[in-house]
N, C-alpha and C. Protein backbone atom coordinates (compact mmCIF):
# COMPACT_ATOMS: atom_id res chain seq x y z
N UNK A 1 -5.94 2.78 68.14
CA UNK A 1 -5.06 2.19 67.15
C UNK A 1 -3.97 3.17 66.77
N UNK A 2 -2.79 2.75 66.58
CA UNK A 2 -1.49 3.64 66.80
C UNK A 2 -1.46 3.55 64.58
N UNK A 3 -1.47 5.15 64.32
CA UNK A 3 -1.64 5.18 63.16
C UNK A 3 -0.42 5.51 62.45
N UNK A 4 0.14 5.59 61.24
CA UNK A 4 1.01 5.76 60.36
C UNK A 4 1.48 7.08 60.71
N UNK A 5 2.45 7.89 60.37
CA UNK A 5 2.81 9.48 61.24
C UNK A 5 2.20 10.10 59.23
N UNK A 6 1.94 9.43 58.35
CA UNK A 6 1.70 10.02 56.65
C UNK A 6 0.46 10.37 56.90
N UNK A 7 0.13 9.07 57.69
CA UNK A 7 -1.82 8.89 57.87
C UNK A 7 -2.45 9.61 58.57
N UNK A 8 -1.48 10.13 59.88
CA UNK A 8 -2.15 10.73 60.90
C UNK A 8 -2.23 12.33 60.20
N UNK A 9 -1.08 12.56 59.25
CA UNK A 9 -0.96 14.10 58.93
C UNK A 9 -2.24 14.53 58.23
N UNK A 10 -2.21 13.69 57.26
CA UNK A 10 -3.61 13.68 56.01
C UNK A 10 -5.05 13.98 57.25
N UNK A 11 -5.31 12.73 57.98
CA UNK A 11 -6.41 13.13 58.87
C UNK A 11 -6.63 13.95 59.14
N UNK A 12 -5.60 14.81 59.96
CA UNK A 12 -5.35 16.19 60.51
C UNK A 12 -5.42 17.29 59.74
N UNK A 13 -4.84 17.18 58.38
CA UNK A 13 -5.36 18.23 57.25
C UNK A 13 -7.20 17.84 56.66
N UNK A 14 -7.58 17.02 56.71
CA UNK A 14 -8.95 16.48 56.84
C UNK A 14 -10.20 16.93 57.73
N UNK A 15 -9.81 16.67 58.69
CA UNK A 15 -10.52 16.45 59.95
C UNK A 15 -10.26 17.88 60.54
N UNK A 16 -11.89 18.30 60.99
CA UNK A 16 -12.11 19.41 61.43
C UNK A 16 -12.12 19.26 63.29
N UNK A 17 -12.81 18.41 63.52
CA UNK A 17 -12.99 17.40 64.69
C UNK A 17 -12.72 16.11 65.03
N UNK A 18 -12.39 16.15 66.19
CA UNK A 18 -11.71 15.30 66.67
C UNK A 18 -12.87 13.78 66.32
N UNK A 19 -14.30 14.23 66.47
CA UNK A 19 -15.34 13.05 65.61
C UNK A 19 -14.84 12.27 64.13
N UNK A 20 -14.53 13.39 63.62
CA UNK A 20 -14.28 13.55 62.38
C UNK A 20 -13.16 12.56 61.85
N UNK A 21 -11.85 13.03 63.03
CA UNK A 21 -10.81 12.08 62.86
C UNK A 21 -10.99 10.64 63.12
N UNK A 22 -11.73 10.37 64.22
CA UNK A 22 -12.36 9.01 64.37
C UNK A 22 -12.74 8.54 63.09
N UNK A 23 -13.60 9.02 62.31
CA UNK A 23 -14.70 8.39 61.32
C UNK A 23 -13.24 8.40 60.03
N UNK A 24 -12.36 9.07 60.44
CA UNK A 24 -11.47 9.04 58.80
C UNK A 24 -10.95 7.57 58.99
N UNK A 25 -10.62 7.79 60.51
CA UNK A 25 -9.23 6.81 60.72
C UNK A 25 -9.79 5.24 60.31
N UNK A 26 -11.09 4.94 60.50
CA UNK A 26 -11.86 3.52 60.78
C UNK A 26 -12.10 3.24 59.70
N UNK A 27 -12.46 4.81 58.41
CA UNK A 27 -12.79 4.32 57.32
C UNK A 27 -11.44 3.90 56.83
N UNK A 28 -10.64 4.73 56.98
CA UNK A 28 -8.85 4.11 56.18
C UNK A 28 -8.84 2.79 56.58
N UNK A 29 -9.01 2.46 57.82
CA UNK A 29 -8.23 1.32 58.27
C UNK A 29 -9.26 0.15 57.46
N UNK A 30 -10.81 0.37 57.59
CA UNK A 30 -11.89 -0.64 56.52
C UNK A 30 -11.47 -0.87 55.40
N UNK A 31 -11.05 0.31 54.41
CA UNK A 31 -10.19 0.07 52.70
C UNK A 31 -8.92 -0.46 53.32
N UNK A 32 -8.47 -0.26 54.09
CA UNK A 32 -6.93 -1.41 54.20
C UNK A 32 -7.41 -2.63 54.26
N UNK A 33 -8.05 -3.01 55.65
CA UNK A 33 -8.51 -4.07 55.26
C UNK A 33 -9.01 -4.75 54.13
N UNK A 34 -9.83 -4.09 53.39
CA UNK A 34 -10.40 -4.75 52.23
C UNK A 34 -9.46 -5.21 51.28
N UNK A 35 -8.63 -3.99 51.31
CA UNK A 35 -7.52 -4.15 50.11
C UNK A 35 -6.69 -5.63 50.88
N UNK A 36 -6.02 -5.25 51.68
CA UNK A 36 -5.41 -6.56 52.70
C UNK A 36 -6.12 -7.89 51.76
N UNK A 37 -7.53 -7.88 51.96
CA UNK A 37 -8.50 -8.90 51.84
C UNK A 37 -8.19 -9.62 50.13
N UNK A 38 -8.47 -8.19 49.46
CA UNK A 38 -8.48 -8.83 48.05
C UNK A 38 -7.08 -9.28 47.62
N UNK A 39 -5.83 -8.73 48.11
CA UNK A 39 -4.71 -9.23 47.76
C UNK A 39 -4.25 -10.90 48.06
N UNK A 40 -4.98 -10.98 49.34
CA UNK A 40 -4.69 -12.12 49.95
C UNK A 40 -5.54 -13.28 48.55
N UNK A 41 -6.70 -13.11 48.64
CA UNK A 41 -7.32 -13.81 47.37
C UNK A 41 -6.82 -14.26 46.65
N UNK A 42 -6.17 -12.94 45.96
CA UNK A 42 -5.22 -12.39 44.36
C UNK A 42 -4.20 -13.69 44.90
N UNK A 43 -3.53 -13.67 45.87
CA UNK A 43 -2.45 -14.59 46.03
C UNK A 43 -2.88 -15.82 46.07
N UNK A 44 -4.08 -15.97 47.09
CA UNK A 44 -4.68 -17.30 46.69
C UNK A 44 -4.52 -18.19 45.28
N UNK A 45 -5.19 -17.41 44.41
CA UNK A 45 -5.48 -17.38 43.29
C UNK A 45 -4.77 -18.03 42.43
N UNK A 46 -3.30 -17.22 42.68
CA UNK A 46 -2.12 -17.66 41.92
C UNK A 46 -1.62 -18.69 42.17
N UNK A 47 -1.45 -18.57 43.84
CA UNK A 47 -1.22 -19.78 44.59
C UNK A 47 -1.59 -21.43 43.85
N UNK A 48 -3.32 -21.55 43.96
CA UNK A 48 -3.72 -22.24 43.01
C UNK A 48 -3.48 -22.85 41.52
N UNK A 49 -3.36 -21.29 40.68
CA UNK A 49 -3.03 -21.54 39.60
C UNK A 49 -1.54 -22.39 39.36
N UNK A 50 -0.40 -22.11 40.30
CA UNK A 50 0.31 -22.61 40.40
C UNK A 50 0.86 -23.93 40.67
N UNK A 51 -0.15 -24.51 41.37
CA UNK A 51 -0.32 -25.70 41.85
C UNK A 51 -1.29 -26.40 40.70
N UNK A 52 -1.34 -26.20 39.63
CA UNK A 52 -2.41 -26.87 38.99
C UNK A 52 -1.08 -26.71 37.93
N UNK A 53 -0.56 -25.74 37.90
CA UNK A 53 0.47 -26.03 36.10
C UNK A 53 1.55 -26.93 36.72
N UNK A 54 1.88 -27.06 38.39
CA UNK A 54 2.67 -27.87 38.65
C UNK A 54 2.09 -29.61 38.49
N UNK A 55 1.43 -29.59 38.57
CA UNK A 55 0.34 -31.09 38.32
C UNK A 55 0.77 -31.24 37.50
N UNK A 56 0.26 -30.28 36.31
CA UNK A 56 0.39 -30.68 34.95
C UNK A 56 1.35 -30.72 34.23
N UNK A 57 2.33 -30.22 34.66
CA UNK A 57 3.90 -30.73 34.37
C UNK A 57 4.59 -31.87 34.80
N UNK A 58 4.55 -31.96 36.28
CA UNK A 58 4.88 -33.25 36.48
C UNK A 58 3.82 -34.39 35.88
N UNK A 59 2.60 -34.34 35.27
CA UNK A 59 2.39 -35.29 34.73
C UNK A 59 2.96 -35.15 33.48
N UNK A 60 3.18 -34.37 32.78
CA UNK A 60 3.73 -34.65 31.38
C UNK A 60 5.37 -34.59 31.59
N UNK A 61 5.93 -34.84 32.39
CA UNK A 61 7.12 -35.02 33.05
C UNK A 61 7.01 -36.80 32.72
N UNK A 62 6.32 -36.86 33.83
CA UNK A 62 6.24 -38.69 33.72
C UNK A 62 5.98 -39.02 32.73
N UNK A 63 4.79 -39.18 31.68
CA UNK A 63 4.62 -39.30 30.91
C UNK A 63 6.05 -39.26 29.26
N UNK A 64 6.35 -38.04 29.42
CA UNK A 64 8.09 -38.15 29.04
C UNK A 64 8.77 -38.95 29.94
N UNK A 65 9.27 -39.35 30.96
CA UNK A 65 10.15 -40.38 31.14
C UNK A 65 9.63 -42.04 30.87
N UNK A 66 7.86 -42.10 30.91
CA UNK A 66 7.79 -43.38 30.36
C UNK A 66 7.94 -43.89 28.83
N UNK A 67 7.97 -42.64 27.89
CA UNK A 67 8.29 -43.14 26.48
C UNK A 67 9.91 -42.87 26.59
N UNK A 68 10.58 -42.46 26.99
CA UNK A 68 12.32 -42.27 27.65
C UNK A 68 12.13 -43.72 27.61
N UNK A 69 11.87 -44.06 28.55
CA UNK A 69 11.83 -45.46 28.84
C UNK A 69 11.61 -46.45 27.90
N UNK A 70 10.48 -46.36 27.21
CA UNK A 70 10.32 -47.28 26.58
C UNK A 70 11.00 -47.72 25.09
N UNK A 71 11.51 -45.70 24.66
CA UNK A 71 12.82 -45.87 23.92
C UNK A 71 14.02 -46.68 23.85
N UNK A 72 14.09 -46.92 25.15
CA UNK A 72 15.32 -47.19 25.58
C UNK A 72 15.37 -49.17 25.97
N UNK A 73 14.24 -49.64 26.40
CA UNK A 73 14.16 -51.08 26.12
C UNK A 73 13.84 -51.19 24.64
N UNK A 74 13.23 -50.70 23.72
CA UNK A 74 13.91 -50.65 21.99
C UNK A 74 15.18 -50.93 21.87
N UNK A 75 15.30 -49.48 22.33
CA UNK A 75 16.96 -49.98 22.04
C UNK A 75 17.59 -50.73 22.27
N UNK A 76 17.54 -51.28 23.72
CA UNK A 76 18.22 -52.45 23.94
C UNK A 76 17.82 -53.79 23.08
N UNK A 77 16.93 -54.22 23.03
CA UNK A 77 16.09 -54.59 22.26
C UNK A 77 16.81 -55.06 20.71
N UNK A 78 17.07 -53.96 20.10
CA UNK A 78 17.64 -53.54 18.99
C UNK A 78 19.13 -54.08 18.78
N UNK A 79 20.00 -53.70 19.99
CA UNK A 79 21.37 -53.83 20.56
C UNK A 79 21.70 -55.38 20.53
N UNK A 80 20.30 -55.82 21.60
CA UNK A 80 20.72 -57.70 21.23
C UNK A 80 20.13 -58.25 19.68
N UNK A 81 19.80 -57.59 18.90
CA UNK A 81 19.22 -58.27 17.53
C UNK A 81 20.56 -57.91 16.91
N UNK A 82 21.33 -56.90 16.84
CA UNK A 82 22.63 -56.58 16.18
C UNK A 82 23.58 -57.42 16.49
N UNK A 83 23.56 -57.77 17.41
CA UNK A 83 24.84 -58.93 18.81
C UNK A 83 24.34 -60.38 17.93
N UNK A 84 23.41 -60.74 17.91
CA UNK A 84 22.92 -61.71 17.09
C UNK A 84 23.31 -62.07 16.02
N UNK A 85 23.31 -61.26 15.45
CA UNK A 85 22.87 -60.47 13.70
C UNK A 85 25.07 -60.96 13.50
N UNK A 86 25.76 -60.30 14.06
CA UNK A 86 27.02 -60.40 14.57
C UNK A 86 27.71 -61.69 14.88
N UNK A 87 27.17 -61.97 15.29
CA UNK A 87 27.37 -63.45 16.06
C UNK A 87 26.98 -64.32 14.48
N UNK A 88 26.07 -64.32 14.07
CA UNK A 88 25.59 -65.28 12.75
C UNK A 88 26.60 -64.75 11.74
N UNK A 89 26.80 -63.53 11.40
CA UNK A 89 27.96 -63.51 10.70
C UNK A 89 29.02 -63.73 10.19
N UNK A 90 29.56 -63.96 11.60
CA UNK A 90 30.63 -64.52 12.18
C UNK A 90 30.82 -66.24 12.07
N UNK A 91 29.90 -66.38 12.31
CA UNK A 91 29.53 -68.30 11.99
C UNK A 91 30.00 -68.28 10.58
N UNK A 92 29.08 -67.44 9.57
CA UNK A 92 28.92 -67.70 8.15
C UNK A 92 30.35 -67.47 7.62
N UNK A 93 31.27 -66.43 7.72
CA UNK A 93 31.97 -65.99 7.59
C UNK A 93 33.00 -67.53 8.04
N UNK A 94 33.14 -67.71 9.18
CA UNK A 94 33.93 -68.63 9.39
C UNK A 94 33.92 -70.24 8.33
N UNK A 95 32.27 -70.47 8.32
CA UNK A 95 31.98 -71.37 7.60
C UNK A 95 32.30 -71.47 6.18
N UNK A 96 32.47 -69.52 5.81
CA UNK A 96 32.79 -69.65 3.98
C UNK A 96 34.32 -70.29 4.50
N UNK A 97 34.91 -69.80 5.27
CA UNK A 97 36.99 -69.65 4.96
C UNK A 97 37.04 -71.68 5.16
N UNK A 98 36.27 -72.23 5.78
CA UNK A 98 36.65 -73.55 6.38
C UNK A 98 36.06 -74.32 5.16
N UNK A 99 35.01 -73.79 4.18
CA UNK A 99 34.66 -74.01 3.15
C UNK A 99 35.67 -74.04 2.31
N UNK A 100 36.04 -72.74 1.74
CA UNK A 100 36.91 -72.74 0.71
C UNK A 100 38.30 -73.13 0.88
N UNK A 101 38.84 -73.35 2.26
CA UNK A 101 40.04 -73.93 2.72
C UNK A 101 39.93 -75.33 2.38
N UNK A 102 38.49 -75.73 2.45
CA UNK A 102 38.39 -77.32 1.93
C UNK A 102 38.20 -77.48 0.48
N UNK A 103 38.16 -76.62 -0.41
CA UNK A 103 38.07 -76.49 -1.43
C UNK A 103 39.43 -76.38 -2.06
N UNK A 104 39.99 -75.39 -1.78
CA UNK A 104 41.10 -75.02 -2.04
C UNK A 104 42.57 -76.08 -1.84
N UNK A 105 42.18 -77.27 -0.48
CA UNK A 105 42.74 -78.29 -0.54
C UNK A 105 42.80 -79.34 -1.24
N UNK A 106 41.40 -79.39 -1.75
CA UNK A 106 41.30 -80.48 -2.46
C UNK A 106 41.38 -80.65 -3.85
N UNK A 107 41.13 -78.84 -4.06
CA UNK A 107 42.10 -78.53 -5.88
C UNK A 107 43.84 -78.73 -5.71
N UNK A 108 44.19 -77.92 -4.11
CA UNK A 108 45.37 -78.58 -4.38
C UNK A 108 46.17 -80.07 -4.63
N UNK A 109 45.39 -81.16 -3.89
CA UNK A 109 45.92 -82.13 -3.86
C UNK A 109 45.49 -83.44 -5.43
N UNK A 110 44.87 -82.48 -6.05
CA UNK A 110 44.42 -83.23 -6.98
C UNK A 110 45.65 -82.89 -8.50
N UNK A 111 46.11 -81.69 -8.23
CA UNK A 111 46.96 -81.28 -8.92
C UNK A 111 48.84 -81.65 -8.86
């Protein structure tokens, strides 16, 4: 295995024999691995965690756009009761002037 030129120096200040260097190098490379191992996890991990607050946002995502929603047929809702509301007004309003225009004619012509 072709080693690091940091890794190989340390060994070499280490290692009395060339046995010796064997047994350093296999143990370094075992804690790399391991470490390798637990990081990968660690990422797992997050990985996961990440995917679970994304769930849970897009459900309270939706959840906000269905009361969005349902605000909003209110409102409309609301919009045609005013249009209505407007519209009858408008009748009454017309009905006082055609009222009192008939009123107002018929004080005039009596006078």
């Amino acid at each position: 295995m072709p080693m690091p030129e940091e890794f190989d120096k340390t060994v070499q200040e280490i290692a009395s024999s060339e046995e010796d260097k064997e047994k350093i190098a296999e143990t370094g490379y075992f804690y790399l691995a391991q470490q390798i191992n637990f990081n990968t996890q660690q990422i797992s991990r997050l990985d996961n965690k990440i995917d679970k607050l994304d769930e849970k946002m897009e459900t309270k995502f939706s959840l906000l756009e269905n009361r969005i929603n349902g605000l909003e047929n209110r409102i409309n809702g609301l919009d045609n009761r005013i249009n209505s509301l407007m519209l009858w007004m408008i009748a009454t309003v017309i009905t006082m002037i055609v009222g009192f225009g008939g009123i107002i004619t018929v004080l005039a012509l009596k006078i």
